[in-house]
Protein backbone atom coordinates (compact mmCIF):
# COMPACT_ATOMS: atom_id res chain seq x y z
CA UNK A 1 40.57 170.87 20.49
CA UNK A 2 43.52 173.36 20.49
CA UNK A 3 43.45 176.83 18.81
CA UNK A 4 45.32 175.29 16.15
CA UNK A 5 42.77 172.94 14.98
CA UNK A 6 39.89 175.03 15.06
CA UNK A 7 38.25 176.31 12.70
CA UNK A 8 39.12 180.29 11.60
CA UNK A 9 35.70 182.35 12.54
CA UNK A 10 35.67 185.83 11.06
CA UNK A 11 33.15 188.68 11.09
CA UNK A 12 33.65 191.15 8.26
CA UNK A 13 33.33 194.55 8.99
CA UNK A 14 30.60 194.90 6.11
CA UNK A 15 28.11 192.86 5.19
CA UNK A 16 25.75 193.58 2.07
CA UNK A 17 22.58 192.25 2.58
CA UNK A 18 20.64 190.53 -0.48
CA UNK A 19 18.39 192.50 -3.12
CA UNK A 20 15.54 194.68 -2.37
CA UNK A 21 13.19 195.26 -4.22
CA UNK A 22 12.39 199.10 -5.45
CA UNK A 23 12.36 202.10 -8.29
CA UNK A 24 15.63 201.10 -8.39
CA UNK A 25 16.15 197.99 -6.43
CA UNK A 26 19.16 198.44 -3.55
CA UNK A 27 20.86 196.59 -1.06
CA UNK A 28 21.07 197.27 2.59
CA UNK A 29 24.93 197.77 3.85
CA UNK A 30 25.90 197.02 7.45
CA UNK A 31 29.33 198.17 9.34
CA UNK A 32 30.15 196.56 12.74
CA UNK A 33 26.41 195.16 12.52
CA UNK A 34 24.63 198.57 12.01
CA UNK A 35 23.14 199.39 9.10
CA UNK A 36 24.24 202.41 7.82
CA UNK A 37 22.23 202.95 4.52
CA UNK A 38 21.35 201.97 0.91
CA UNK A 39 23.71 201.08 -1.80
CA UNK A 40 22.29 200.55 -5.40
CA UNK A 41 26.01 199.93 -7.02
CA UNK A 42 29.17 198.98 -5.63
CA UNK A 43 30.77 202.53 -5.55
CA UNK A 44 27.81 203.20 -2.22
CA UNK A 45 29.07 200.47 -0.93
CA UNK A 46 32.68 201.87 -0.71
CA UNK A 47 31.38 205.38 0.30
CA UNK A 48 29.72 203.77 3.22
CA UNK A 49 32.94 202.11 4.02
CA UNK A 50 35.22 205.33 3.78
CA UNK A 51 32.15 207.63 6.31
CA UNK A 52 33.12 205.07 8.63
CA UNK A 53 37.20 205.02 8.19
CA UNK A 54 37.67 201.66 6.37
CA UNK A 55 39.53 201.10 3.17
CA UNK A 56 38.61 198.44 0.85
CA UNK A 57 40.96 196.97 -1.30
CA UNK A 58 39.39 193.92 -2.26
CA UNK A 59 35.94 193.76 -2.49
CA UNK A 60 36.02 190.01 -2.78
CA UNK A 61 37.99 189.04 0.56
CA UNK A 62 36.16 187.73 2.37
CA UNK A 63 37.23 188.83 5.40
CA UNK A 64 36.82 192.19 4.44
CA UNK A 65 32.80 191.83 3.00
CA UNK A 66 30.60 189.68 3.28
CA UNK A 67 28.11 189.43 0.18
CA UNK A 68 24.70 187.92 0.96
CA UNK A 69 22.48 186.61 -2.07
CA UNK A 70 24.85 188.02 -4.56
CA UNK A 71 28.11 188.83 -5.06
CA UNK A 72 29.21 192.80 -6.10
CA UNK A 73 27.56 192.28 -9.54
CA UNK A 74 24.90 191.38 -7.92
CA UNK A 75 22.36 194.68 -8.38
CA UNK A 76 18.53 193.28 -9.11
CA UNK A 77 16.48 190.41 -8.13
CA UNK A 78 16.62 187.41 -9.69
């Protein structure tokens, strides 16, 4: 198979894990595979990004996040 051909793997720098529950229900946020805290609406999310030097200008490339169980609407369990 040459480079060409295969497929494109990525690894966003941020992942937001799926819906936990609590009094209010959050999400866990990674960067570079650490979690680094607790986001219960999209604007933690981006605060979490910034601590750690990265500007997001689309929260729905997918190359920059990666939304797990939900997408950034995505804020209690279903």
């Amino acid at each position: 198979m040459t480079e060409i051909a295969s497929p494109h793997v990525f690894s966003p720098r941020i992942m937001v894990l799926g819906v936990q529950p609590g009094p209010p229900p959050f999400r866990i946020v990674e960067i570079d595979g650490q979690v680094v805290g607790e986001a219960r609406a999209v604007i933690d999310v981006l605060t979490a990004a910034a601590a750690f030097g990265i500007r997001v200008h689309d929260l729905d490339d997918p190359e920059v996040v990666r939304w797990v169980g939900g997408d950034k609407f995505t804020w209690t369990r279903h």
